[in-house]
N, C-alpha and C. Protein backbone atom coordinates (compact mmCIF):
# COMPACT_ATOMS: atom_id res chain seq x y z
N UNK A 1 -26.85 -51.47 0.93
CA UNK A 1 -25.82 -51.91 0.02
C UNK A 1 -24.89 -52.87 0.76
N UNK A 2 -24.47 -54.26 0.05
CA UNK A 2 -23.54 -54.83 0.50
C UNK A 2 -21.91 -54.77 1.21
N UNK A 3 -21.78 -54.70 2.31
CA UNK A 3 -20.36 -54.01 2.61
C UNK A 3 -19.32 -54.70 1.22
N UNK A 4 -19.65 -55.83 0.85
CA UNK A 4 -18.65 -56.06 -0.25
C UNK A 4 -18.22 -54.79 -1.04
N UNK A 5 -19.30 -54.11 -1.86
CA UNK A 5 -19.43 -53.07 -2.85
C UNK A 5 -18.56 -51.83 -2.13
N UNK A 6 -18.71 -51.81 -0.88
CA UNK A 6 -18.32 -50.67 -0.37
C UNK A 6 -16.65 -51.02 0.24
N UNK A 7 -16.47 -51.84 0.72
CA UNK A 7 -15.24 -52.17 0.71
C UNK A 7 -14.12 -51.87 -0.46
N UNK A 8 -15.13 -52.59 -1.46
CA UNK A 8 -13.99 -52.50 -3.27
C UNK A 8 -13.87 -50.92 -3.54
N UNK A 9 -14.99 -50.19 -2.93
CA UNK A 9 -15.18 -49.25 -4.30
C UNK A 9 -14.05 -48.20 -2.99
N UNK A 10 -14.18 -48.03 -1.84
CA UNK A 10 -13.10 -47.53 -0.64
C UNK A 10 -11.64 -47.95 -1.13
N UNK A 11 -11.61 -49.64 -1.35
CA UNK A 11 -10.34 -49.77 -1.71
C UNK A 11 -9.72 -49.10 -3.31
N UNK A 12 -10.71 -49.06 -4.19
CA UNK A 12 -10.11 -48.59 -4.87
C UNK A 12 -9.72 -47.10 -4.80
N UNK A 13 -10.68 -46.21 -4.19
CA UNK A 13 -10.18 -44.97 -4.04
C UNK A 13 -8.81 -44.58 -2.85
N UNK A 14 -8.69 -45.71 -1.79
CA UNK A 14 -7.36 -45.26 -1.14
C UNK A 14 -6.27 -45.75 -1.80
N UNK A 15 -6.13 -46.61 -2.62
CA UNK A 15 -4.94 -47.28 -3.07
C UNK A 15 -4.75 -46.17 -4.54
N UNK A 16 -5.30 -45.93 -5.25
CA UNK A 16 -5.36 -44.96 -6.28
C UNK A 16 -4.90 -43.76 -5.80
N UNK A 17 -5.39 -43.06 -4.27
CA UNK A 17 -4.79 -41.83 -3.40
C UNK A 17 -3.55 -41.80 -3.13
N UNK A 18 -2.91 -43.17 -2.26
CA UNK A 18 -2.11 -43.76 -2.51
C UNK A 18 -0.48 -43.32 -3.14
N UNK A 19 -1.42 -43.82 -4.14
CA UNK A 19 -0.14 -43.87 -5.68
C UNK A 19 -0.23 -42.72 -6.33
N UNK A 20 -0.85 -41.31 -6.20
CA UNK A 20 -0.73 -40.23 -6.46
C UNK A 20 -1.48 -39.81 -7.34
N UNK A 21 -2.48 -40.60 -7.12
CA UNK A 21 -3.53 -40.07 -8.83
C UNK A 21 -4.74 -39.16 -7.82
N UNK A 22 -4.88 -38.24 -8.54
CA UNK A 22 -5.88 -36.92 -7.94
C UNK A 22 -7.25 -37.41 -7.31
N UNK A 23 -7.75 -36.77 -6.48
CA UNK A 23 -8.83 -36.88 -5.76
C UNK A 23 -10.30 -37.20 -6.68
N UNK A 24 -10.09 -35.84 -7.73
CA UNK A 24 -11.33 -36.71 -8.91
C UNK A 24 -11.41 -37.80 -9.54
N UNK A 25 -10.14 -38.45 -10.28
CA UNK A 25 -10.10 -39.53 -10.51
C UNK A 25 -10.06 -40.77 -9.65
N UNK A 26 -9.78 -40.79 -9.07
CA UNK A 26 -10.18 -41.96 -7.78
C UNK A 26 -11.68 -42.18 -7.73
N UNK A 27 -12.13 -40.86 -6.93
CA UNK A 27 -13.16 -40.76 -6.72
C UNK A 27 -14.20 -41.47 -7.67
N UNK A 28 -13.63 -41.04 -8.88
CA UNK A 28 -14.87 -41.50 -10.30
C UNK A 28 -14.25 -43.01 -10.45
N UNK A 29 -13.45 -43.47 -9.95
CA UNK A 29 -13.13 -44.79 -10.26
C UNK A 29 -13.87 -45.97 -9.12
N UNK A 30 -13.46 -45.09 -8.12
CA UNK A 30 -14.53 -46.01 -6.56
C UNK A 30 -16.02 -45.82 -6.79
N UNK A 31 -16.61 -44.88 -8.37
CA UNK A 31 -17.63 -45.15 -8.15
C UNK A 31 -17.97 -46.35 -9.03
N UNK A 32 -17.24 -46.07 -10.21
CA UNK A 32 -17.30 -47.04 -11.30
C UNK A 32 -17.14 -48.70 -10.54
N UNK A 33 -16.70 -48.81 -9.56
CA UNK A 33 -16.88 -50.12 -8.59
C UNK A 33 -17.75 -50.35 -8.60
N UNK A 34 -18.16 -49.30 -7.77
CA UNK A 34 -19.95 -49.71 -7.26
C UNK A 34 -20.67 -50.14 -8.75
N UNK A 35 -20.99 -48.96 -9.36
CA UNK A 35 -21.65 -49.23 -10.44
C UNK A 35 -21.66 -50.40 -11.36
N UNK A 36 -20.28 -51.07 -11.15
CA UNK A 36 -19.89 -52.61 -11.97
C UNK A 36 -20.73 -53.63 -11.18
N UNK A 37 -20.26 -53.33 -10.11
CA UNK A 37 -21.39 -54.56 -8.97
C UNK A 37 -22.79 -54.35 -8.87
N UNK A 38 -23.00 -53.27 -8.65
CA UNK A 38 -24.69 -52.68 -8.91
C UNK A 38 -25.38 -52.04 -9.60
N UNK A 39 -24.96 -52.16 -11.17
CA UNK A 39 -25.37 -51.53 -12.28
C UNK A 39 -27.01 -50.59 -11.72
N UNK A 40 -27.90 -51.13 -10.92
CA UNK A 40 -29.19 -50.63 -10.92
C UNK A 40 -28.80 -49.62 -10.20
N UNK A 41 -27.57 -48.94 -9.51
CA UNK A 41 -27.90 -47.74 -8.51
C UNK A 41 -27.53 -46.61 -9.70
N UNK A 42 -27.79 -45.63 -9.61
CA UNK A 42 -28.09 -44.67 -10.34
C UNK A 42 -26.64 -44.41 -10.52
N UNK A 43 -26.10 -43.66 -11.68
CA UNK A 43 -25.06 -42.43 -11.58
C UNK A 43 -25.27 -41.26 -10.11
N UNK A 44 -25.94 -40.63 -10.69
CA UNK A 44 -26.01 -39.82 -9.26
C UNK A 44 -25.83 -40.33 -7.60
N UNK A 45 -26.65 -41.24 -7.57
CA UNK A 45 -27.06 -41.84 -6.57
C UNK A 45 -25.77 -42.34 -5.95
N UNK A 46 -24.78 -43.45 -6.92
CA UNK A 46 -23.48 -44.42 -6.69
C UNK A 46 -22.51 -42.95 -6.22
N UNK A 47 -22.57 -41.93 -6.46
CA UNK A 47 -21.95 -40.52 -6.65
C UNK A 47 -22.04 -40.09 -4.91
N UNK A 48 -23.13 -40.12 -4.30
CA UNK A 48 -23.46 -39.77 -2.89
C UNK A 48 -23.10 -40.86 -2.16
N UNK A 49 -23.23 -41.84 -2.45
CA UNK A 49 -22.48 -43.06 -1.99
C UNK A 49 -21.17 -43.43 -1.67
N UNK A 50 -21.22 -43.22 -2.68
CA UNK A 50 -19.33 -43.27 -2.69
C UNK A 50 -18.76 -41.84 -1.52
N UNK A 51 -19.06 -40.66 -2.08
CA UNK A 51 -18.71 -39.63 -1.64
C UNK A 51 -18.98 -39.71 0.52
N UNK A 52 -20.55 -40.53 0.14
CA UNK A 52 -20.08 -40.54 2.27
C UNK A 52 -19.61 -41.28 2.70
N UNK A 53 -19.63 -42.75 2.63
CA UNK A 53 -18.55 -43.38 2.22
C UNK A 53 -16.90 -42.63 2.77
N UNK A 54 -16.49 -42.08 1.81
CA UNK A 54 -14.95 -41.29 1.71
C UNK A 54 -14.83 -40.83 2.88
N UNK A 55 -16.10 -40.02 3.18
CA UNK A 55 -16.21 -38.63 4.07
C UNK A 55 -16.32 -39.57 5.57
N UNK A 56 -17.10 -40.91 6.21
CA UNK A 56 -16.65 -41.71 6.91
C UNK A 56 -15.70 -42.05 7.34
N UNK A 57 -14.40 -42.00 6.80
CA UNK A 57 -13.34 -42.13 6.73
C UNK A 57 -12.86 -43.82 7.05
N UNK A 58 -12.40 -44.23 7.49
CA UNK A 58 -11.73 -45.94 7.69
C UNK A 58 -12.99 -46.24 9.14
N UNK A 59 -13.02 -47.84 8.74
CA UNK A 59 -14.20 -48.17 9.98
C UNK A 59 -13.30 -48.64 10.74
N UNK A 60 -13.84 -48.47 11.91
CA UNK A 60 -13.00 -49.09 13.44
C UNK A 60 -13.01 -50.21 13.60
């Protein structure tokens, strides 16, 4: 996957964390990123993505 996709869909879930909106909604919103840019990756799939991603935490 393109670091672009993964950049947006990170930024949208820390800036949404951020500003105080809950961990699920973020979450489902950094996936809905991905999924806008890469309609072909699955629901599930954009879901594990996103989620290691998060769990990575900020790149060095």
């Amino acid at each position: 996957m393109p670091d672009d996709a993964r950049e947006a869909s990170l930024r949208a879930y820390t800036e949404l964390r951020r500003r105080g909106q809950p961990d699920p909604s973020a979450f489902e919103a950094a996936v809905t990123v991905l999924r806008c840019r890469y309609p072909q990756v699955a629901p599930k799939e954009a879901r594990f993505m996103v989620a290691d991603w998060i769990g990575d935490g900020p790149e060095a």
